[in-house]
PDB file of N, CA and C in Angstrom:
ATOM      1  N   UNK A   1    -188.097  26.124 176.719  1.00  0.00           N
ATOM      2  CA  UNK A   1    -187.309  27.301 176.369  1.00  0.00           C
ATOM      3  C   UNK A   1    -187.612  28.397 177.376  1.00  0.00           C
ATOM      4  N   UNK A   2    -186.531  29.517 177.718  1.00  0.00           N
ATOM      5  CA  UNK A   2    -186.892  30.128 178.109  1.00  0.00           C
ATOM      6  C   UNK A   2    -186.760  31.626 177.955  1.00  0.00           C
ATOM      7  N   UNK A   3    -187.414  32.662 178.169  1.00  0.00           N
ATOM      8  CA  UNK A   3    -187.402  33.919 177.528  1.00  0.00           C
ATOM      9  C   UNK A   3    -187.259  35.080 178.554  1.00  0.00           C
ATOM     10  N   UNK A   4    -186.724  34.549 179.804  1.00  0.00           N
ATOM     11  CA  UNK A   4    -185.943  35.191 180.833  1.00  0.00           C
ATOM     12  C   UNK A   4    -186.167  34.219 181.791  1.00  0.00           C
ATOM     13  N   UNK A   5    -185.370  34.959 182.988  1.00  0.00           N
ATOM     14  CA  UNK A   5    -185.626  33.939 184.323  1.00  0.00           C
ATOM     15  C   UNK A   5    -187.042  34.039 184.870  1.00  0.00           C
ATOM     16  N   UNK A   6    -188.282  34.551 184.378  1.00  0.00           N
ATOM     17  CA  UNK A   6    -189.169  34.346 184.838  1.00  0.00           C
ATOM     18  C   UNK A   6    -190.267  33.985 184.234  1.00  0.00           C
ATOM     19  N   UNK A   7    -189.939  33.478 183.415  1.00  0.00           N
ATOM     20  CA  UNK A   7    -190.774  32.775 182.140  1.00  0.00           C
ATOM     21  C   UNK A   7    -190.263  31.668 181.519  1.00  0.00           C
ATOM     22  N   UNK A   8    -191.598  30.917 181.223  1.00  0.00           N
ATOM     23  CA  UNK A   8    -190.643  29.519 180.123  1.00  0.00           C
ATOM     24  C   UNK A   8    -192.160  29.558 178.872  1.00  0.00           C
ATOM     25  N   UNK A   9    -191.615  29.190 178.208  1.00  0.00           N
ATOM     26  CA  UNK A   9    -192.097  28.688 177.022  1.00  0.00           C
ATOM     27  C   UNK A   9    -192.901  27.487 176.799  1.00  0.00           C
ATOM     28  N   UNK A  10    -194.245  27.293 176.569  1.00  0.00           N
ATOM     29  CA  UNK A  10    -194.759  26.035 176.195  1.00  0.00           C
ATOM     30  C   UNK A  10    -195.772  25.755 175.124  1.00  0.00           C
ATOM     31  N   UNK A  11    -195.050  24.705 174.177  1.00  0.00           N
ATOM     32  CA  UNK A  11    -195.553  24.707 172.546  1.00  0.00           C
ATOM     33  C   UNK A  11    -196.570  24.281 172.609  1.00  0.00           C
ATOM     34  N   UNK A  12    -197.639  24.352 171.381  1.00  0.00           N
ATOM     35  CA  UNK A  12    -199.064  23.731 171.203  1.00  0.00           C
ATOM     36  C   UNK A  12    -199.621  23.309 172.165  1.00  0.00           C
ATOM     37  N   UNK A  13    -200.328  24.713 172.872  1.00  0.00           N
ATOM     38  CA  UNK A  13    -201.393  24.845 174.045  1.00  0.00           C
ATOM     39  C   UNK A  13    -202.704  25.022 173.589  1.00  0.00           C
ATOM     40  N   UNK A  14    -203.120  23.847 174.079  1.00  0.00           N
ATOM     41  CA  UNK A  14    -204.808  23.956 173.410  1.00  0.00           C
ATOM     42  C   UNK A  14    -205.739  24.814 173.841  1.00  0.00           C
ATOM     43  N   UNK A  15    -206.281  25.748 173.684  1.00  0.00           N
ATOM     44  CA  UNK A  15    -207.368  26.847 174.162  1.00  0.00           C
ATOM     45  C   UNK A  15    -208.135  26.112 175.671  1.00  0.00           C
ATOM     46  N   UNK A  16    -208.099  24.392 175.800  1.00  0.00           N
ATOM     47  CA  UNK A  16    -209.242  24.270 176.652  1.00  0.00           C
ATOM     48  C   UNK A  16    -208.329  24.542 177.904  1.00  0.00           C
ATOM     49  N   UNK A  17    -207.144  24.533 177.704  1.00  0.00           N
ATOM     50  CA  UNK A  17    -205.867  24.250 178.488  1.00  0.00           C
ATOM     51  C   UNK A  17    -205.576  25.833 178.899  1.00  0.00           C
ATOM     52  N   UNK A  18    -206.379  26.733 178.738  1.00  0.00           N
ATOM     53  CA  UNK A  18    -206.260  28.312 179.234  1.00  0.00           C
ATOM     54  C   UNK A  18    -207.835  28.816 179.058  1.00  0.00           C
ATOM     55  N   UNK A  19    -208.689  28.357 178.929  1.00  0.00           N
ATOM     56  CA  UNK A  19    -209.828  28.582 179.130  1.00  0.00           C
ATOM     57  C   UNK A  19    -210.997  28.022 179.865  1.00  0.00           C
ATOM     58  N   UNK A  20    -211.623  28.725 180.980  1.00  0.00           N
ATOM     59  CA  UNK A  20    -212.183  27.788 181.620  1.00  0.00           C
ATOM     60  C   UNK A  20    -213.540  28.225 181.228  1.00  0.00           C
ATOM     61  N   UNK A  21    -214.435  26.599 181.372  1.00  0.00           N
ATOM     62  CA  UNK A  21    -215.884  26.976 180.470  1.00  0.00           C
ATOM     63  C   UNK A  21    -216.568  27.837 181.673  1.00  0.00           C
ATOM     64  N   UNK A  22    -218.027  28.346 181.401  1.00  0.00           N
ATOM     65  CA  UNK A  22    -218.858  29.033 182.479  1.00  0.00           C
ATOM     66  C   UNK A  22    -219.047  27.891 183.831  1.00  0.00           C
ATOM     67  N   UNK A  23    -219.979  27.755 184.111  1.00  0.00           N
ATOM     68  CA  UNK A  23    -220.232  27.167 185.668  1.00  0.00           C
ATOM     69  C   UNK A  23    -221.454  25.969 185.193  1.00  0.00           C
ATOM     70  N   UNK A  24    -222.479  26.490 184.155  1.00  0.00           N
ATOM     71  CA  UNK A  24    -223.500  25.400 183.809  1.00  0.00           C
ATOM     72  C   UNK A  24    -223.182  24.434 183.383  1.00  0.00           C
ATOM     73  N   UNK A  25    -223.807  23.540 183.301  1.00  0.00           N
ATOM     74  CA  UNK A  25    -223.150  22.001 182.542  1.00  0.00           C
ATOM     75  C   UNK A  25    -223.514  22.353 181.133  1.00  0.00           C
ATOM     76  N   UNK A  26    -224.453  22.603 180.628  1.00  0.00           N
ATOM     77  CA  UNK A  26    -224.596  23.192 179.546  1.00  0.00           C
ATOM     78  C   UNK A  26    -223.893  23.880 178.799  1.00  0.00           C
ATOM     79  N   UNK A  27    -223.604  25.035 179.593  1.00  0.00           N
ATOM     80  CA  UNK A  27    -222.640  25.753 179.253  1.00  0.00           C
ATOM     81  C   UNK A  27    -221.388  25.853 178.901  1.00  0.00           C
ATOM     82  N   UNK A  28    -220.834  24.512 179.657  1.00  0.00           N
ATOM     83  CA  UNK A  28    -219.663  23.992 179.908  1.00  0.00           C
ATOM     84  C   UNK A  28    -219.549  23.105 178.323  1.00  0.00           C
ATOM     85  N   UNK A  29    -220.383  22.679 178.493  1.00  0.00           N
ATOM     86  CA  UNK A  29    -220.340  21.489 177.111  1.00  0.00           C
ATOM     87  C   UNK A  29    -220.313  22.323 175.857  1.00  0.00           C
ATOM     88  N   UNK A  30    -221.267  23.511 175.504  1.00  0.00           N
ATOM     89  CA  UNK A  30    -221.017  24.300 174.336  1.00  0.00           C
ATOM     90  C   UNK A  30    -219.766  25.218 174.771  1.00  0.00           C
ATOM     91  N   UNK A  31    -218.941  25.619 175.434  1.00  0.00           N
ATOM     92  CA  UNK A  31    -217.814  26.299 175.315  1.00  0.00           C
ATOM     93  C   UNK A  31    -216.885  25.164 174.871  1.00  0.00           C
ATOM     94  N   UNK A  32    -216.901  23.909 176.258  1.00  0.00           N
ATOM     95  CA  UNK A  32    -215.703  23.067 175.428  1.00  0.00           C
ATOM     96  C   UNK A  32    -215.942  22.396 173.883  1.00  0.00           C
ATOM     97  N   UNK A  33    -216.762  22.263 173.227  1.00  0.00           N
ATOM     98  CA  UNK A  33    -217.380  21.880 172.093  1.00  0.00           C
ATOM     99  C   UNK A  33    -216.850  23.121 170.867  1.00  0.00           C
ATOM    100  N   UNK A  34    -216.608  24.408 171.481  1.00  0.00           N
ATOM    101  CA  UNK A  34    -216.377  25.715 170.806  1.00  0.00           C
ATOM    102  C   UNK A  34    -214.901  25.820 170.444  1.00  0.00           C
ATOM    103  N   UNK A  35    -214.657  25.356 171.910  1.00  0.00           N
ATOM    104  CA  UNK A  35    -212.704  25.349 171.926  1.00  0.00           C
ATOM    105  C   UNK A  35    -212.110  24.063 171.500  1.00  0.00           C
ATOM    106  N   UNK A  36    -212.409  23.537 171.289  1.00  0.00           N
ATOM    107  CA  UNK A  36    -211.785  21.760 171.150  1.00  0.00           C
ATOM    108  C   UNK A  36    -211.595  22.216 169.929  1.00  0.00           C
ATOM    109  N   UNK A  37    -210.131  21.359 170.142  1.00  0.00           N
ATOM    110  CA  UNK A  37    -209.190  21.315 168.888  1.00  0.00           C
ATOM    111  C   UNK A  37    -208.748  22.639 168.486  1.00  0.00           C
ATOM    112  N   UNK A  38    -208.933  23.845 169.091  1.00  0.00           N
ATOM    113  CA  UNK A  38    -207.837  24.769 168.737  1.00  0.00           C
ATOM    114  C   UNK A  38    -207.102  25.568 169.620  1.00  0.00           C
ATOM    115  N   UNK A  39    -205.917  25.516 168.992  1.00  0.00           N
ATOM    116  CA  UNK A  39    -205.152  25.480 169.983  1.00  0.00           C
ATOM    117  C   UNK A  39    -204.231  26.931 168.989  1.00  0.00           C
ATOM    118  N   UNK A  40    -202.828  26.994 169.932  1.00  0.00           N
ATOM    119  CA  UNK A  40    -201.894  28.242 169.775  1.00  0.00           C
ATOM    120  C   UNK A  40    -200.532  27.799 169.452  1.00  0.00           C
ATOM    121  N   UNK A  41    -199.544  28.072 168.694  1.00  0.00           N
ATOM    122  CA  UNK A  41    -198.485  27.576 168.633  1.00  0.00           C
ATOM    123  C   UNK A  41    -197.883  27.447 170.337  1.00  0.00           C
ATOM    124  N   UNK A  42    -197.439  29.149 170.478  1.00  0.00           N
ATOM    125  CA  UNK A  42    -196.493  28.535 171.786  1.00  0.00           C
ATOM    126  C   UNK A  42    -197.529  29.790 172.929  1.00  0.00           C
ATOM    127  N   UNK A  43    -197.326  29.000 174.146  1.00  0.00           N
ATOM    128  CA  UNK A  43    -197.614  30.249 175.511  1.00  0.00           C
ATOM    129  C   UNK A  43    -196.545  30.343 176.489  1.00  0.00           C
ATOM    130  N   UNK A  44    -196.562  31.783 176.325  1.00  0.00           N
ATOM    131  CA  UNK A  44    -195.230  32.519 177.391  1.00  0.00           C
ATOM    132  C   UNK A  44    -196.094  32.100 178.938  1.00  0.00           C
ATOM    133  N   UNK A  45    -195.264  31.677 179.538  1.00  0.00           N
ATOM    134  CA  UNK A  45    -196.259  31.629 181.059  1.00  0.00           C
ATOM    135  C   UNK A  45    -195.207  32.371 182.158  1.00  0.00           C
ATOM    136  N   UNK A  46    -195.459  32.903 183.361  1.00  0.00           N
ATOM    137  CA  UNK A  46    -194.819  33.232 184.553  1.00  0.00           C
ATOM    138  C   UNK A  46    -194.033  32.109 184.849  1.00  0.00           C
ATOM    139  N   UNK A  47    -193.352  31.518 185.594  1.00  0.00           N
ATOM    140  CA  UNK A  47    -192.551  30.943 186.410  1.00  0.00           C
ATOM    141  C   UNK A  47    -193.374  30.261 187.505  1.00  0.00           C
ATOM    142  N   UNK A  48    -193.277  31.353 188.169  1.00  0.00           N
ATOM    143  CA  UNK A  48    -194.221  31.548 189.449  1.00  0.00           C
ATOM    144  C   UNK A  48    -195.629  31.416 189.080  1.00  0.00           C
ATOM    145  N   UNK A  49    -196.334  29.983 189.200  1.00  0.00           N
ATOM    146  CA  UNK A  49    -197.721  29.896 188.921  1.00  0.00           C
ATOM    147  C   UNK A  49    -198.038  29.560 187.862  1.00  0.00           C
ATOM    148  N   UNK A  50    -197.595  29.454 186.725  1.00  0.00           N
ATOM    149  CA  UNK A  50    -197.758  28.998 185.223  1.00  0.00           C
ATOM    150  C   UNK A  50    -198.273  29.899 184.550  1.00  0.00           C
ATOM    151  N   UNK A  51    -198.964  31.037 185.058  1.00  0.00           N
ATOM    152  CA  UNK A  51    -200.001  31.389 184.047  1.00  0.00           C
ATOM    153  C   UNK A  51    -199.756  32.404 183.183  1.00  0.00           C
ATOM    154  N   UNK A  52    -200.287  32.360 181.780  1.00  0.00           N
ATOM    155  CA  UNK A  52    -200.199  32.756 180.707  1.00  0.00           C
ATOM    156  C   UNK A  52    -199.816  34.196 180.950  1.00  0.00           C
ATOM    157  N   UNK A  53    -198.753  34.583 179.938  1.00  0.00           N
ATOM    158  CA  UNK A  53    -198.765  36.065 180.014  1.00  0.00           C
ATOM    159  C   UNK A  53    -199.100  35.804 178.434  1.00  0.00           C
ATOM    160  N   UNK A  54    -198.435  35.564 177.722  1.00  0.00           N
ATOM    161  CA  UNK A  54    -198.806  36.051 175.912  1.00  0.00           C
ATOM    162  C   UNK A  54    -198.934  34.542 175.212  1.00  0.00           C
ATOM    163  N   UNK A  55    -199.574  34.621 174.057  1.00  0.00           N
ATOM    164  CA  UNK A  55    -200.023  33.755 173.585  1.00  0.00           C
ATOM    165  C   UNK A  55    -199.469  34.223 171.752  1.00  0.00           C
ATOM    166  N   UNK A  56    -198.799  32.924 170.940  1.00  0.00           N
ATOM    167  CA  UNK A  56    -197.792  33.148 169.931  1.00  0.00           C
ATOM    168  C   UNK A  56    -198.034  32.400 168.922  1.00  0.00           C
ATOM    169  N   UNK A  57    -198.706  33.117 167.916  1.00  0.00           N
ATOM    170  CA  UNK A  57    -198.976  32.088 166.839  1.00  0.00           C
ATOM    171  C   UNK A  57    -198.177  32.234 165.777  1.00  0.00           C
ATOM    172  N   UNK A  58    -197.460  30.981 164.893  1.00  0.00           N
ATOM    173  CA  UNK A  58    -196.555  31.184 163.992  1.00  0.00           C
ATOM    174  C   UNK A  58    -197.774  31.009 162.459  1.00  0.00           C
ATOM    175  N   UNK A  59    -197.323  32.112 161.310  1.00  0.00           N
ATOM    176  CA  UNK A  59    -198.315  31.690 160.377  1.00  0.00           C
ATOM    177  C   UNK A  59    -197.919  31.757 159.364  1.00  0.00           C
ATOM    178  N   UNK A  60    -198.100  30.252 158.582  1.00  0.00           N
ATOM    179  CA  UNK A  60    -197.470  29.777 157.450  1.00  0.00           C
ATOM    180  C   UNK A  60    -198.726  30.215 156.538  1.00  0.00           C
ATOM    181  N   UNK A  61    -198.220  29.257 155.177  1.00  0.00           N
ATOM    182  CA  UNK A  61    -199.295  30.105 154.197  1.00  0.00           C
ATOM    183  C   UNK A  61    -200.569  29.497 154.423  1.00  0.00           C
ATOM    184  N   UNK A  62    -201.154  28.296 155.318  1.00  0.00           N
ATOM    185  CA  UNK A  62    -202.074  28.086 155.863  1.00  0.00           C
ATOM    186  C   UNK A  62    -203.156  29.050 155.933  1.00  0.00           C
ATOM    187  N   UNK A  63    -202.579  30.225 157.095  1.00  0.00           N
ATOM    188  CA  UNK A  63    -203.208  31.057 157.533  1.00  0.00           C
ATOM    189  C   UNK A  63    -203.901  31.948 156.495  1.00  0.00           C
ATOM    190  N   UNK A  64    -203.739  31.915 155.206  1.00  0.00           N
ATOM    191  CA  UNK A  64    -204.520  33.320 154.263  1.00  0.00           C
ATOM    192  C   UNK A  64    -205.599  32.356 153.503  1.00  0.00           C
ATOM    193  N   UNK A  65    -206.005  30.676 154.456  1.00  0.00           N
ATOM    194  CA  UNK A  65    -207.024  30.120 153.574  1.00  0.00           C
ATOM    195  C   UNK A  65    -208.743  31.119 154.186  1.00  0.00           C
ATOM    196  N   UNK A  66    -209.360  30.666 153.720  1.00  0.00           N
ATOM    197  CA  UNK A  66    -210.762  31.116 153.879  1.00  0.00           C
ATOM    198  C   UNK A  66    -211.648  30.678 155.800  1.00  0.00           C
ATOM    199  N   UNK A  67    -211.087  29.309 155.991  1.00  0.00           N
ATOM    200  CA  UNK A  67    -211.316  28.705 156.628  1.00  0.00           C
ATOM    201  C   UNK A  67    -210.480  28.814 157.785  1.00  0.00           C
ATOM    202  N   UNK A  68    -209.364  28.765 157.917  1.00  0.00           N
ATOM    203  CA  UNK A  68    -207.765  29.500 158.947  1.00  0.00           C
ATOM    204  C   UNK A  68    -207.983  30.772 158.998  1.00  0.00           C
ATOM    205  N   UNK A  69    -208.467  31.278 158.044  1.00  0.00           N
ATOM    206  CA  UNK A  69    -208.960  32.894 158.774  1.00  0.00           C
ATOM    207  C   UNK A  69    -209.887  33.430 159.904  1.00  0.00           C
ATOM    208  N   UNK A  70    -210.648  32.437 159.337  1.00  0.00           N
ATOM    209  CA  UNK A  70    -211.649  32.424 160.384  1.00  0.00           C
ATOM    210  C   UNK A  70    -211.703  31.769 162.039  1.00  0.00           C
ATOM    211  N   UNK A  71    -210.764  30.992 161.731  1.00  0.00           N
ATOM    212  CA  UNK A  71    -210.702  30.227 162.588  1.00  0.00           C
ATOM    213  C   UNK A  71    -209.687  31.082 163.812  1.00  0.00           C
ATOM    214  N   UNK A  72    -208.731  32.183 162.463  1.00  0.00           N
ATOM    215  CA  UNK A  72    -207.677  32.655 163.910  1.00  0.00           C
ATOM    216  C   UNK A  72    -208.726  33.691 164.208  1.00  0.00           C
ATOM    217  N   UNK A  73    -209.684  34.471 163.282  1.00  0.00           N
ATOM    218  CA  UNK A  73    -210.500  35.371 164.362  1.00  0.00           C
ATOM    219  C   UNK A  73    -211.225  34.926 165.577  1.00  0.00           C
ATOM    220  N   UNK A  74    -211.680  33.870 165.892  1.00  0.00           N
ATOM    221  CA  UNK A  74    -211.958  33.258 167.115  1.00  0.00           C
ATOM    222  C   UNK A  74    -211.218  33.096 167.956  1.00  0.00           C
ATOM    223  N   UNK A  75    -209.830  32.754 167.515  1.00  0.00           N
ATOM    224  CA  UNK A  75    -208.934  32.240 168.512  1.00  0.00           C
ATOM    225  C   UNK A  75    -208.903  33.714 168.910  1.00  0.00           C
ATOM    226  N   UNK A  76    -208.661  34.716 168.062  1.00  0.00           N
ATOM    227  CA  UNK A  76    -207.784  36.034 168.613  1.00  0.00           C
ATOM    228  C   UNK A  76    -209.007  36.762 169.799  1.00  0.00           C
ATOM    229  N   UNK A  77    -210.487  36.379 169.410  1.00  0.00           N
ATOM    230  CA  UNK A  77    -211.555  36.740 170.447  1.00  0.00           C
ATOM    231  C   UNK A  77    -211.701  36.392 171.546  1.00  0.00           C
ATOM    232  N   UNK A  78    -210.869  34.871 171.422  1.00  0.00           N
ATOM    233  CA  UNK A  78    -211.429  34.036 172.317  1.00  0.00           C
ATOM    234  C   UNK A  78    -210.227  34.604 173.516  1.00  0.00           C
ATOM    235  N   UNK A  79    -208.933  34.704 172.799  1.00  0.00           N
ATOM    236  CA  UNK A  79    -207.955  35.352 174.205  1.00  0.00           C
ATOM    237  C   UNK A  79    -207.709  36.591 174.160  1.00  0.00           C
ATOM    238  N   UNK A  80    -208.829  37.340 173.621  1.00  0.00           N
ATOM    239  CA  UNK A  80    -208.538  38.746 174.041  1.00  0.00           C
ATOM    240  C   UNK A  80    -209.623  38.647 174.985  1.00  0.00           C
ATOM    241  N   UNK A  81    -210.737  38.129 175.231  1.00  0.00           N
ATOM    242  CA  UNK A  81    -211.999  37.823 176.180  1.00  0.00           C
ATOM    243  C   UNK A  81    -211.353  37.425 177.627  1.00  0.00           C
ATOM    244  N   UNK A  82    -210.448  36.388 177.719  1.00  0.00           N
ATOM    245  CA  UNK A  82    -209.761  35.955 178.750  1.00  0.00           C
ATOM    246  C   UNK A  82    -208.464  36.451 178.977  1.00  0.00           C
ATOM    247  N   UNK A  83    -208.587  37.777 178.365  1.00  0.00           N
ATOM    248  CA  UNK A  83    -207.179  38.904 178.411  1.00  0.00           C
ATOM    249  C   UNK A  83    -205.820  38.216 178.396  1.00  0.00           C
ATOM    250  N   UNK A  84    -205.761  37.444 177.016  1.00  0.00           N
ATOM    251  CA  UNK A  84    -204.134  36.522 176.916  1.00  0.00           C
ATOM    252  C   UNK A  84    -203.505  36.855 175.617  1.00  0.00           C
ATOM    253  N   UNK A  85    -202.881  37.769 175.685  1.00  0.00           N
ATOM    254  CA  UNK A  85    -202.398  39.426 174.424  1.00  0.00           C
ATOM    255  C   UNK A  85    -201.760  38.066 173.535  1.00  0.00           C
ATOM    256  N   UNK A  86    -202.111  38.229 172.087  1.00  0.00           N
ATOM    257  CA  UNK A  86    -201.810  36.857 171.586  1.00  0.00           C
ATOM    258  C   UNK A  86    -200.397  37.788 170.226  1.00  0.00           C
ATOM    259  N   UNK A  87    -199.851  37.195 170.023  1.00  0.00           N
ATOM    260  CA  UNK A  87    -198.564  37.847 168.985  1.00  0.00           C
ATOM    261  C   UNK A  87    -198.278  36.950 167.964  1.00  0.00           C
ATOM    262  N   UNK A  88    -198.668  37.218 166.885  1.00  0.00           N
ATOM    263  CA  UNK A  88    -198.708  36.540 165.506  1.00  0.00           C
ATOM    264  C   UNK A  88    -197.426  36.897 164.720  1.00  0.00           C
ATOM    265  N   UNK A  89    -196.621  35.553 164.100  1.00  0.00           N
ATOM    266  CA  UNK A  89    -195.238  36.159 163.281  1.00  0.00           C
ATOM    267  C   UNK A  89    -195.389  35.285 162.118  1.00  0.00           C
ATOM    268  N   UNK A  90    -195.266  35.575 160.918  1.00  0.00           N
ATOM    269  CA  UNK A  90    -195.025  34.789 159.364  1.00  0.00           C
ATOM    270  C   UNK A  90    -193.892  33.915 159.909  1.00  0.00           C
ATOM    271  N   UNK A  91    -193.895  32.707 159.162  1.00  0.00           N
ATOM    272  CA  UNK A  91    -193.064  31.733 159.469  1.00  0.00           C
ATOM    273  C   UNK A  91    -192.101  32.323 158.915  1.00  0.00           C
ATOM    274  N   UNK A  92    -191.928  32.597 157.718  1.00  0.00           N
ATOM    275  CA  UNK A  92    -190.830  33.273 157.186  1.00  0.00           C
ATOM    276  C   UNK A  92    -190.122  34.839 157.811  1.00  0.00           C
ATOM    277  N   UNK A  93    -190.549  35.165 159.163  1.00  0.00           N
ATOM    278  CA  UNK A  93    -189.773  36.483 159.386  1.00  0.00           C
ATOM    279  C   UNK A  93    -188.492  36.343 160.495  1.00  0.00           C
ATOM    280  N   UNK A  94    -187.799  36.672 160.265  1.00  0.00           N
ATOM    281  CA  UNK A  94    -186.698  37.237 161.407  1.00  0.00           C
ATOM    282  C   UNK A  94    -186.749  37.900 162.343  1.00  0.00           C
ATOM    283  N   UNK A  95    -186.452  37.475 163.470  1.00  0.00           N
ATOM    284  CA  UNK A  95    -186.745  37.798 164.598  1.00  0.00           C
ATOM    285  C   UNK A  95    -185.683  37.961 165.674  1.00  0.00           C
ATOM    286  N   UNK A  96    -185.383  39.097 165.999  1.00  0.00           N
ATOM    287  CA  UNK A  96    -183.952  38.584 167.266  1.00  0.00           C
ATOM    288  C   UNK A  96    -184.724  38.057 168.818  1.00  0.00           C
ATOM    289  N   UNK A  97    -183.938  37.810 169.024  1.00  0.00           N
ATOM    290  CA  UNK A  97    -184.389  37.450 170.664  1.00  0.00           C
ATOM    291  C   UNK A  97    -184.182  38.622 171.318  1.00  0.00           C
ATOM    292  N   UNK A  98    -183.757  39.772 171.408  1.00  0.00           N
ATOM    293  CA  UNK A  98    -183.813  41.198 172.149  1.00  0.00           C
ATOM    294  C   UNK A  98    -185.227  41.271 171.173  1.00  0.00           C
ATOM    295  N   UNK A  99    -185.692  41.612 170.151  1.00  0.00           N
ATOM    296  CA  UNK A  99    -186.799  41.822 169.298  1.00  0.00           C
ATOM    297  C   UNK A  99    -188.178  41.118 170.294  1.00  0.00           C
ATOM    298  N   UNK A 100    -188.338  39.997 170.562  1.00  0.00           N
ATOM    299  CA  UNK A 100    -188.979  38.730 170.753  1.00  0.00           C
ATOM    300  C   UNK A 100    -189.265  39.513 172.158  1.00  0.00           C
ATOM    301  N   UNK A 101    -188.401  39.018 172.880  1.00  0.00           N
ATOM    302  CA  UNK A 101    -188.229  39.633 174.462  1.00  0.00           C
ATOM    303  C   UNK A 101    -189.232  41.147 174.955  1.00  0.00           C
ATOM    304  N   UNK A 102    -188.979  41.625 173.702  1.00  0.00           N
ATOM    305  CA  UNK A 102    -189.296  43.376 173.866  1.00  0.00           C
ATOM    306  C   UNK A 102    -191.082  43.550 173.360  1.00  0.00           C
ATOM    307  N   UNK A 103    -191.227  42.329 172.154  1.00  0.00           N
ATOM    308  CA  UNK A 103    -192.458  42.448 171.695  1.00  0.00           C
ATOM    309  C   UNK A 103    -193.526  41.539 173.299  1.00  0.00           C
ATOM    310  N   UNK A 104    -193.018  40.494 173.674  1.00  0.00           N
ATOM    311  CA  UNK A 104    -193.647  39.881 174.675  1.00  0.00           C
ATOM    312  C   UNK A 104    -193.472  40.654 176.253  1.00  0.00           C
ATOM    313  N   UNK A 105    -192.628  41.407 176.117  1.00  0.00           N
ATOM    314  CA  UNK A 105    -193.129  42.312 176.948  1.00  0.00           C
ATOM    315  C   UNK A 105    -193.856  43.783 177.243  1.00  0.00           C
ATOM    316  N   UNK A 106    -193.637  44.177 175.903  1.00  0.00           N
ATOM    317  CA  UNK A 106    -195.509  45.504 175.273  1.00  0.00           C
ATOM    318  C   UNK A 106    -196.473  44.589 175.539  1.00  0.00           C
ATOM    319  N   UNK A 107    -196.502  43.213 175.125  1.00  0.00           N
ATOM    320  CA  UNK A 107    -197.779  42.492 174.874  1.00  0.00           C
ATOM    321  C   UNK A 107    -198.368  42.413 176.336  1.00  0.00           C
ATOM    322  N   UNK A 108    -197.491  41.722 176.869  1.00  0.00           N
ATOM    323  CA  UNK A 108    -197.919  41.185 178.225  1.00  0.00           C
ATOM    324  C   UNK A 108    -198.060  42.170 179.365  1.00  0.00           C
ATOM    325  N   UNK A 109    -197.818  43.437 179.042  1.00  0.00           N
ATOM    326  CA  UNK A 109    -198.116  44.887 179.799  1.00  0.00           C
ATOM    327  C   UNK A 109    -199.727  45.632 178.863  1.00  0.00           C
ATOM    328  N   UNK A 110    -200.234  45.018 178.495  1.00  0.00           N
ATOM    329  CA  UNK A 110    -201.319  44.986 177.954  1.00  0.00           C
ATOM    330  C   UNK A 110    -202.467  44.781 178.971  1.00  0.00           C
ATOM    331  N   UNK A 111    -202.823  43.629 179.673  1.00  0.00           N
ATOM    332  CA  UNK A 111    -203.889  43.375 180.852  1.00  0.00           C
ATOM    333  C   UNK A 111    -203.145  43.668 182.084  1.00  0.00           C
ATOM    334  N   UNK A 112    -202.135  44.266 182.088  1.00  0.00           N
ATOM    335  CA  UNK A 112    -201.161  44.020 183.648  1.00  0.00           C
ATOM    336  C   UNK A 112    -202.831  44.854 184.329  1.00  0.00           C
ATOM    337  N   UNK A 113    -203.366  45.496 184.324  1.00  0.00           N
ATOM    338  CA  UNK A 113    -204.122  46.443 185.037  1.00  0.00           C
ATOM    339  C   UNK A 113    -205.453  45.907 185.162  1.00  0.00           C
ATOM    340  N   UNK A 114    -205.919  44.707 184.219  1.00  0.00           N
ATOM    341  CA  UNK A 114    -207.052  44.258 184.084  1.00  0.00           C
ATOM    342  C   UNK A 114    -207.162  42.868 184.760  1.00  0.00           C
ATOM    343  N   UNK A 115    -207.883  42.330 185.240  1.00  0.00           N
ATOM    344  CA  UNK A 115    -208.391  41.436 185.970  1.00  0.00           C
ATOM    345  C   UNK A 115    -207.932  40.283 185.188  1.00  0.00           C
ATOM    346  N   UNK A 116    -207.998  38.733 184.694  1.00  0.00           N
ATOM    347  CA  UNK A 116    -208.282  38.242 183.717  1.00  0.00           C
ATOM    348  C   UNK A 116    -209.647  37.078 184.383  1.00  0.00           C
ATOM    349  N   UNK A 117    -210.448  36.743 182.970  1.00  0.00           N
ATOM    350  CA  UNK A 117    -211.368  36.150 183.119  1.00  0.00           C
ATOM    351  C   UNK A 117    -211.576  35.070 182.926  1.00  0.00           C
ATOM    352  N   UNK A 118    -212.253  33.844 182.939  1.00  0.00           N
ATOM    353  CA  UNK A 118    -211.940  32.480 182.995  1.00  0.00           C
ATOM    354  C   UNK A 118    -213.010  31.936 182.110  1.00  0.00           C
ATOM    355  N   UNK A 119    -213.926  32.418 180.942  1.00  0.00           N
ATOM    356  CA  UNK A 119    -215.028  32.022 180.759  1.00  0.00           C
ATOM    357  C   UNK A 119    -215.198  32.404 179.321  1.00  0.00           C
ATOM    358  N   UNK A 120    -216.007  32.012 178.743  1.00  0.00           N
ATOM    359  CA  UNK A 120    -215.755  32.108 177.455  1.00  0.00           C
ATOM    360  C   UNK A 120    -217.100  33.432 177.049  1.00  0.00           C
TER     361      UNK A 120
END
């Protein structure tokens, strides 16, 4: 899908798949051990280069368990750490595509100024 000519859309992106572990082997093994198995509904990426501008989680009634709560506060740490502005919508809401367009681009003007980081 795409959400202008300079972006495309790509569904269930796994965290290891936008996060790169530290440099130790050690290190490497407890980050990927941290991130495995969670992942994001969809990631907005550039065109040019792939890389992530916003990160889009859809949330059904899943999300208000004890355990999915917790789990999206990590996720939401884990890509605000590697500056990847993440945008959460109830499965049940309405959304226009001028709406969509406008929210992923506040989001993704979020790190425009900041470096991004590769490490957990």
């Amino acid at each position: 899908m795409s959400v202008g000519y300079k972006q495309c859309v790509i569904p269930q992106v796994h965290l290891d798949e936008l996060v790169k572990p530290r440099t130790s082997k050690q290190s490497r093994i407890f980050s990927f051990r941290h991130i495995n198995q969670k992942s994001v509904d969809f990631v907005v990426c550039n065109t040019a280069g792939m890389h992530p501008v916003v990160a889009i989680e859809l949330d059904g009634s899943s999300h208000s368990k004890d355990n999915t709560i917790a789990r999206d506060a990590e996720v939401e740490r884990i890509l605000e750490q590697v500056r990847i502005p993440l945008l959460r919508f109830k499965n049940d809401e309405k959304v226009s595509i001028e709406e969509l367009q406008k929210k992923i681009e506040d989001a993704s003007s979020l790190y425009k100024d900041h470096p991004k980081v590769d490490v957990l």
